[in-house]
Protein backbone atom coordinates (compact mmCIF):
# COMPACT_ATOMS: atom_id res chain seq x y z
CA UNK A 1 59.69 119.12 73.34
CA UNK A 2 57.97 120.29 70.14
CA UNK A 3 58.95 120.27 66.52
CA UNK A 4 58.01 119.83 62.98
CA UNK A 5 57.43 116.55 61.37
CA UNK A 6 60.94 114.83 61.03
CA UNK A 7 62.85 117.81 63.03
CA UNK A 8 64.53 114.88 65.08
CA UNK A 9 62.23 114.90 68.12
CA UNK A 10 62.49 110.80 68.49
CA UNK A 11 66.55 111.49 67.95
CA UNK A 12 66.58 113.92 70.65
CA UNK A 13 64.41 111.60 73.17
CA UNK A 14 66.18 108.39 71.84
CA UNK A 15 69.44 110.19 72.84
CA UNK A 16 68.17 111.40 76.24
CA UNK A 17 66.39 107.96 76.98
CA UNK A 18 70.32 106.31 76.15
CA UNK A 19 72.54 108.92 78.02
CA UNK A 20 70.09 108.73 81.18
CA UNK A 21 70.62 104.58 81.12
CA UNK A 22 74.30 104.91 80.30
CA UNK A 23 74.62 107.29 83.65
CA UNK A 24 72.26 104.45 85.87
CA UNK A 25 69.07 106.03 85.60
CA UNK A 26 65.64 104.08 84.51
CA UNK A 27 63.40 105.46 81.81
CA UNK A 28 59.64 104.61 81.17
CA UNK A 29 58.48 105.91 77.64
CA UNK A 30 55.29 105.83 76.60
CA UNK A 31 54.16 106.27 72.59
CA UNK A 32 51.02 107.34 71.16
CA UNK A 33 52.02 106.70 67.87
CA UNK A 34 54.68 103.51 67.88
CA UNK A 35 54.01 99.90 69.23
CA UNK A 36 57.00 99.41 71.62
CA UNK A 37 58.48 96.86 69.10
CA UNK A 38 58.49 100.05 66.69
CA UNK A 39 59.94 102.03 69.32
CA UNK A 40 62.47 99.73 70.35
CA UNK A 41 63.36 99.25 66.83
CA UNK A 42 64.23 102.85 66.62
CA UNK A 43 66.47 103.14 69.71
CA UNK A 44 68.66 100.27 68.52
CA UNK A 45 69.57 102.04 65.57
CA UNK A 46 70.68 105.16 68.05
CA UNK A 47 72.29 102.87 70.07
CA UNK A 48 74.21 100.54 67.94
CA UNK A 49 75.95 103.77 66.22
CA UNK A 50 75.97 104.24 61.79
CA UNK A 51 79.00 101.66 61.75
CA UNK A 52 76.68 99.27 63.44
CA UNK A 53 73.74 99.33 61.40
CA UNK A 54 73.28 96.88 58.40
CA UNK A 55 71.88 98.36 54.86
CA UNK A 56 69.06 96.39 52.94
CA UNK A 57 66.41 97.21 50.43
CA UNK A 58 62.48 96.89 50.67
CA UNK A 59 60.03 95.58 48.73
CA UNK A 60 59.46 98.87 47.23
CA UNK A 61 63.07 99.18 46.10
CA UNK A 62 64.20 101.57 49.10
CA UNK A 63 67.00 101.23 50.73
CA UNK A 64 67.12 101.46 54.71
CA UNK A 65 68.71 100.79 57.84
CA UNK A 66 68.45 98.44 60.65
CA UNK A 67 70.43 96.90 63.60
CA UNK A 68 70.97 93.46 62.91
CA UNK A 69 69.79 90.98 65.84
CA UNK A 70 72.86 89.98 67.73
CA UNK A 71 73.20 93.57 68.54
CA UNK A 72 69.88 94.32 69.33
CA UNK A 73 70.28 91.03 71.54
CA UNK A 74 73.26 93.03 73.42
CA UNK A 75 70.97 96.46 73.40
CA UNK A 76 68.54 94.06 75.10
CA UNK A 77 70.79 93.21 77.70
CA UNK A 78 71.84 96.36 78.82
CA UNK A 79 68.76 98.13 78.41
CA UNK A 80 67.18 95.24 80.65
CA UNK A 81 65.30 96.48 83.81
CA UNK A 82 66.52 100.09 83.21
CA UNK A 83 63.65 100.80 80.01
CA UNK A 84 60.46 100.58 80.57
CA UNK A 85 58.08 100.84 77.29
CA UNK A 86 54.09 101.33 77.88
CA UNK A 87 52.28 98.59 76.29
CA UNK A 88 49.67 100.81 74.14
CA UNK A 89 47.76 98.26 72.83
CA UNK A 90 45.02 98.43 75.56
CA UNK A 91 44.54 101.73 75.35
CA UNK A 92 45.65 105.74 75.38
CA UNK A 93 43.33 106.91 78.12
CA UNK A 94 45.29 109.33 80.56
CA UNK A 95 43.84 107.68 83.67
CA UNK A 96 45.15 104.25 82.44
CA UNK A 97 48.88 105.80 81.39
CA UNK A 98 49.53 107.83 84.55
CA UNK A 99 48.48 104.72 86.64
CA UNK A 100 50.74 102.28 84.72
CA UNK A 101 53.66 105.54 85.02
CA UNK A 102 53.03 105.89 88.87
CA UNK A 103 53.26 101.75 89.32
CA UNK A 104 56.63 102.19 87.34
CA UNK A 105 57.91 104.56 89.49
CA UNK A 106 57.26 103.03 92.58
CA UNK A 107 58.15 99.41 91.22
CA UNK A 108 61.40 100.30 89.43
CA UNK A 109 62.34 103.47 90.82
CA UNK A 110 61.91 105.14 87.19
CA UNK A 111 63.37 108.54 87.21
CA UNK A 112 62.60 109.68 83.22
CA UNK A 113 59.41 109.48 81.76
CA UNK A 114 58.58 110.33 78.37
CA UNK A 115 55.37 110.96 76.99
CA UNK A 116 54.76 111.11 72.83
CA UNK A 117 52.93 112.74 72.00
CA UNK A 118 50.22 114.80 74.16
CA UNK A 119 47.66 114.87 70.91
CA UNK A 120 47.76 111.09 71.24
CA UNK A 121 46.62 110.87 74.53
CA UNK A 122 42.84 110.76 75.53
CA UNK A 123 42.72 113.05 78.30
CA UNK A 124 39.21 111.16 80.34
CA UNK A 125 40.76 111.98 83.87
CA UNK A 126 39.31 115.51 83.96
CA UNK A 127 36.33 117.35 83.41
CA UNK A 128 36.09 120.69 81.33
CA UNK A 129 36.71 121.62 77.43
CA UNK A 130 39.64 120.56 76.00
CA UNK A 131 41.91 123.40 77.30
CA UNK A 132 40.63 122.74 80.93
CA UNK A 133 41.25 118.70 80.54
CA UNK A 134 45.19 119.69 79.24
CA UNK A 135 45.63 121.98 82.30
CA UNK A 136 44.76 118.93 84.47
CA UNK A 137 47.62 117.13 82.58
CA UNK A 138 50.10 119.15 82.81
CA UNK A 139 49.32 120.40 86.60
CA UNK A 140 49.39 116.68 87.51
CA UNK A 141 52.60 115.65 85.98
CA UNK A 142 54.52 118.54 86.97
CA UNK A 143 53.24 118.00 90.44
CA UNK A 144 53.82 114.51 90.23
CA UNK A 145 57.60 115.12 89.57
CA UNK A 146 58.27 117.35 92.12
CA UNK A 147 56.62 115.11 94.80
CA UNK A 148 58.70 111.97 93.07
CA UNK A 149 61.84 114.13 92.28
CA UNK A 150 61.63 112.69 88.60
CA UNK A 151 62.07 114.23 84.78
CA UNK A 152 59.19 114.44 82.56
CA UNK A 153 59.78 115.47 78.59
CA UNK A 154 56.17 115.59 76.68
CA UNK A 155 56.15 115.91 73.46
CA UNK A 156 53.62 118.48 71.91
CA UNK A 157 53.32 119.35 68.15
CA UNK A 158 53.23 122.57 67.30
CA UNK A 159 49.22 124.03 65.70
CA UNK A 160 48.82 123.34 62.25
CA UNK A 161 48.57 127.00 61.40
CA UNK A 162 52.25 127.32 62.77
CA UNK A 163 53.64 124.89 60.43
CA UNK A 164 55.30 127.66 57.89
CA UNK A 165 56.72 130.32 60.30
CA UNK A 166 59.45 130.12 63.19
CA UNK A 167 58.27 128.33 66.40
CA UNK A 168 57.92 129.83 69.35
CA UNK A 169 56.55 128.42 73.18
CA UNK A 170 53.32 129.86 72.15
CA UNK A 171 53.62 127.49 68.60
CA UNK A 172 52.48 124.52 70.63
CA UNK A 173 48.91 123.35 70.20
CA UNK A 174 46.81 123.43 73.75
CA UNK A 175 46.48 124.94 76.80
CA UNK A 176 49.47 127.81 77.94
CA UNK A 177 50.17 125.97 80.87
CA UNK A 178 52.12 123.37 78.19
CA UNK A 179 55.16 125.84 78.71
CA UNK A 180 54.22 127.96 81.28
CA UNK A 181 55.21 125.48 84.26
């Protein structure tokens, strides 16, 4: 998946990540950019639904939204043993993630995995410049699926230079093989 800035790529995955748990699958999501108490805070707001969500106002004077705690608590619950959110806070080395992913699989029987965002992720499990090192990514998760009959979605921002025209497969920043498998 790639997108601008606020095009509603963590809508589209919170959606997928709720829809696969609603039909009995398990999903392991791991963020580059949110702690999974961010993340999680984000997915109860999808899942609780606009007539769920209570309306406050920050420090700053802006109103938002959040999902007030007794139906978080409930999210919880049914969400329990099915989600599976990569502690980041040790670390955003490749070698480490896919590890911790594998375990997952074979542990819980994971059959989503989400990865956001590829530019977050320190690629140290392969040798070669940078295009070389993403190639190696992508060849090993797409193998990986097939072998564990799984779905991957990564998330890849589009190159900065793209940022004003219409995106296309070749928009994405790295290595070809990003849409090409």
């Amino acid at each position: 998946i790639s997108g601008l800035s606020g095009a509603g790529k963590s809508t589209i995955l919170n959606k997928f990540i709720l829809s696969s748990i609603q039909h009995g699958y398990k999903c392991a999501i791991w963020s580059g950019e949110l702690s999974p108490s961010r993340f999680k805070t984000w997915l109860n707001q999808v899942a609780a639904g606009a007539n769920f969500l209570n309306k406050s106002v920050g420090a700053t004077g802006k109103e938002y939204y959040y999902c007030p705690r007794n139906i978080a608590a409930k999210i919880d619950e049914w969400t329990d043993g099915k989600l599976f959110l990569y502690n980041n806070n040790y670390g955003n080395h490749s070698s480490q993630i896919l590890q911790d992913v594998r375990n997952c699989v074979k542990e819980h029987g994971t059959q989503l995995l989400i990865f956001d965002n590829k530019m977050a992720m320190a690629l140290d499990s392969w040798d070669g410049d940078k295009n070389e090192k993403e190639a190696g990514l992508i060849n090993e998760l797409a193998q990986f699926a097939k072998i564990s009959q799984l779905h991957i979605i990564l998330v890849c921002h589009p190159r900065k230079e793209m940022l004003n025209s219409l995106l296309r497969m070749q928009s994405i920043a790295g290595n070809s093989d990003l849409y090409n498998c």
